[in-house]
Protein backbone atom coordinates (compact mmCIF):
# COMPACT_ATOMS: atom_id res chain seq x y z
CA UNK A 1 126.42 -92.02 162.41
CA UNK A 2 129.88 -91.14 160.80
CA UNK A 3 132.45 -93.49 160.94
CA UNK A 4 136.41 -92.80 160.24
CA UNK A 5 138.54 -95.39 158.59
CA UNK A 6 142.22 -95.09 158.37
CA UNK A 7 144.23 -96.94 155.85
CA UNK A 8 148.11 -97.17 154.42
CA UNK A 9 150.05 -98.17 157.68
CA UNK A 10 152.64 -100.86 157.94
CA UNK A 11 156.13 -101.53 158.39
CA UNK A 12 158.75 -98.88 156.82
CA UNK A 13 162.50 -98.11 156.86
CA UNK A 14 163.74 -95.77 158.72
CA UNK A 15 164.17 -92.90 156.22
CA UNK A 16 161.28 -94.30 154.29
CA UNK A 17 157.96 -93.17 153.50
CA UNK A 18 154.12 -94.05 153.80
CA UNK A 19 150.84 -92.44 153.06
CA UNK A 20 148.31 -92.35 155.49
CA UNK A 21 144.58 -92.58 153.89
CA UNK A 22 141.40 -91.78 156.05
CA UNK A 23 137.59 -91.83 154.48
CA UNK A 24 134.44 -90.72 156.13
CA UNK A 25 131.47 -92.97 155.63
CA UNK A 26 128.18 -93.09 157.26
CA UNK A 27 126.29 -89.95 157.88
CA UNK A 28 127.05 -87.52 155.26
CA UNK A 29 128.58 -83.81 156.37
CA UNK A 30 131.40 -81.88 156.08
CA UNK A 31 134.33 -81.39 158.80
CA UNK A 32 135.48 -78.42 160.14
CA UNK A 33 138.85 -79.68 160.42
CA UNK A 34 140.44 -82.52 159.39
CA UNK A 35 143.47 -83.88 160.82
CA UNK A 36 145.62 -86.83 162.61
CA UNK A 37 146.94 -87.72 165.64
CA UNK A 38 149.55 -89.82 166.81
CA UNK A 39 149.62 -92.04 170.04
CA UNK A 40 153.40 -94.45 170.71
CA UNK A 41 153.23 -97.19 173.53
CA UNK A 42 153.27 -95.52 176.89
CA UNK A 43 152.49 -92.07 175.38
CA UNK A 44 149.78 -89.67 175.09
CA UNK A 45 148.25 -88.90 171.86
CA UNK A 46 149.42 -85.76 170.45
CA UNK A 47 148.59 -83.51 167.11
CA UNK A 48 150.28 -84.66 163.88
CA UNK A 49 148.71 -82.13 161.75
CA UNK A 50 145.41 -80.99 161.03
CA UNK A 51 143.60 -78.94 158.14
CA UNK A 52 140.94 -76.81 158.45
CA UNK A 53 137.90 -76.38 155.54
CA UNK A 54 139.55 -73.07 154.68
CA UNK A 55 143.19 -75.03 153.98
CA UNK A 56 144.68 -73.65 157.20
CA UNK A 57 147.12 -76.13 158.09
CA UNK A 58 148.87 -76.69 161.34
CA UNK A 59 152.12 -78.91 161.94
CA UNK A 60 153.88 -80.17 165.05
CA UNK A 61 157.19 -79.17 165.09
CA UNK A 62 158.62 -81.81 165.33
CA UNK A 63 156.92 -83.00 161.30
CA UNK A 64 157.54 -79.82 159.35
CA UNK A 65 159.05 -80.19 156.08
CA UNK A 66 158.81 -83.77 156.15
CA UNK A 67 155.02 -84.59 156.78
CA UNK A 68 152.02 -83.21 154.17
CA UNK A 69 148.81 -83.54 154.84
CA UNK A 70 145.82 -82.42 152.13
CA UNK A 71 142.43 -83.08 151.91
CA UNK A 72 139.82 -83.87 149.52
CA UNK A 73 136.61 -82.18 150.78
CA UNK A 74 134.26 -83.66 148.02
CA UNK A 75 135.04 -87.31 149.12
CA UNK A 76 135.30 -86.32 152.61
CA UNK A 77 138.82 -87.47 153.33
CA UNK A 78 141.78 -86.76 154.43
CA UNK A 79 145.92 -87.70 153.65
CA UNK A 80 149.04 -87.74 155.43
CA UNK A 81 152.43 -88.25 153.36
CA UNK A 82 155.20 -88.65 155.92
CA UNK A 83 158.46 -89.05 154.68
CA UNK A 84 162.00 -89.24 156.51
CA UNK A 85 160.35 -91.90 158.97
CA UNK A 86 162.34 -92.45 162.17
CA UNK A 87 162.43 -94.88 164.65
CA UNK A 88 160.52 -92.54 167.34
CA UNK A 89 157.64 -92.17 165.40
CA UNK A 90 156.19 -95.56 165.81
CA UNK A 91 153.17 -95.37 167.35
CA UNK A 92 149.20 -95.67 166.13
CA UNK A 93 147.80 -92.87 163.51
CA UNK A 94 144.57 -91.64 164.42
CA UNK A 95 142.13 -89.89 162.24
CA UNK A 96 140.54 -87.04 163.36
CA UNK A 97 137.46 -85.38 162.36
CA UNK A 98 136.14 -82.20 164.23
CA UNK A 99 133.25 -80.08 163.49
CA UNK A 100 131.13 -77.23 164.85
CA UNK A 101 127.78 -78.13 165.99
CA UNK A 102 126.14 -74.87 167.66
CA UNK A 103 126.35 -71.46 167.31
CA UNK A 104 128.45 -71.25 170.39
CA UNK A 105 131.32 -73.12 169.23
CA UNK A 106 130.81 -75.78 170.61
CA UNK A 107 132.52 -78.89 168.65
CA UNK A 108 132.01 -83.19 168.19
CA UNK A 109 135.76 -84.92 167.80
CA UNK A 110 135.22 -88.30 165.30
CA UNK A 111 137.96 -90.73 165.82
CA UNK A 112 138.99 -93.68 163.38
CA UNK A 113 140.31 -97.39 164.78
CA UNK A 114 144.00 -96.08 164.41
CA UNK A 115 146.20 -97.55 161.78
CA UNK A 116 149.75 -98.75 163.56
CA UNK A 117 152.99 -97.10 161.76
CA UNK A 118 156.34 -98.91 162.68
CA UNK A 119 159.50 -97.40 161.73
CA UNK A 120 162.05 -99.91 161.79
CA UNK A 121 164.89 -101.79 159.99
């Protein structure tokens, strides 16, 4: 059993900054991609950003140039430093971890507890 656990969330500026932490434990293996998701009251979760084994990293639009996110494969975790916080991007931060699990392609989705992110002054 692998279990996700986010951490760094809280209460920022707008304008501000935080740094999203999220560590695998359990079950030891590595993830095919790496990434987090974002879900605001009412909303559906969507795709922050996510980072594949090979370093291919995708962005939603509406994050690039202010979000990073990096991993650290050895440790099995995974990073998001989001900076120029606003207002509309309160909502819960959910880690993500995907991986391949046959031949086929077929894939398992890991999801952490969420960690809440509120942007406000």
């Amino acid at each position: 059993q692998v279990q996700l656990v986010e951490s760094g969330g809280g209460l920022v500026q707008p304008g501000g900054s935080l740094r999203l932490s999220c560590a695998a434990s359990g079950r030891r293996f590595s993830f095919d991609v790496m990434g987090w998701y974002r879900q605001a009251a009412g909303k559906q979760r969507e795709l922050v950003a996510h980072m594949t084994s090979g370093s291919t990293i995708n962005y939603v639009d509406s994050v690039k140039g202010r979000f990073t996110i990096s991993r650290d494969n050895a440790k099995n975790m995974v990073f998001l430093q989001m900076n120029s916080l606003t207002p509309e991007e309160t909502a819960v931060y959910y880690c993500n971890g995907n991986r391949i699990v046959t031949v086929e392609g077929a894939t398992v989705d890991y999801w952490g507890q969420g960690t809440q992110v509120t942007v406000s002054s």
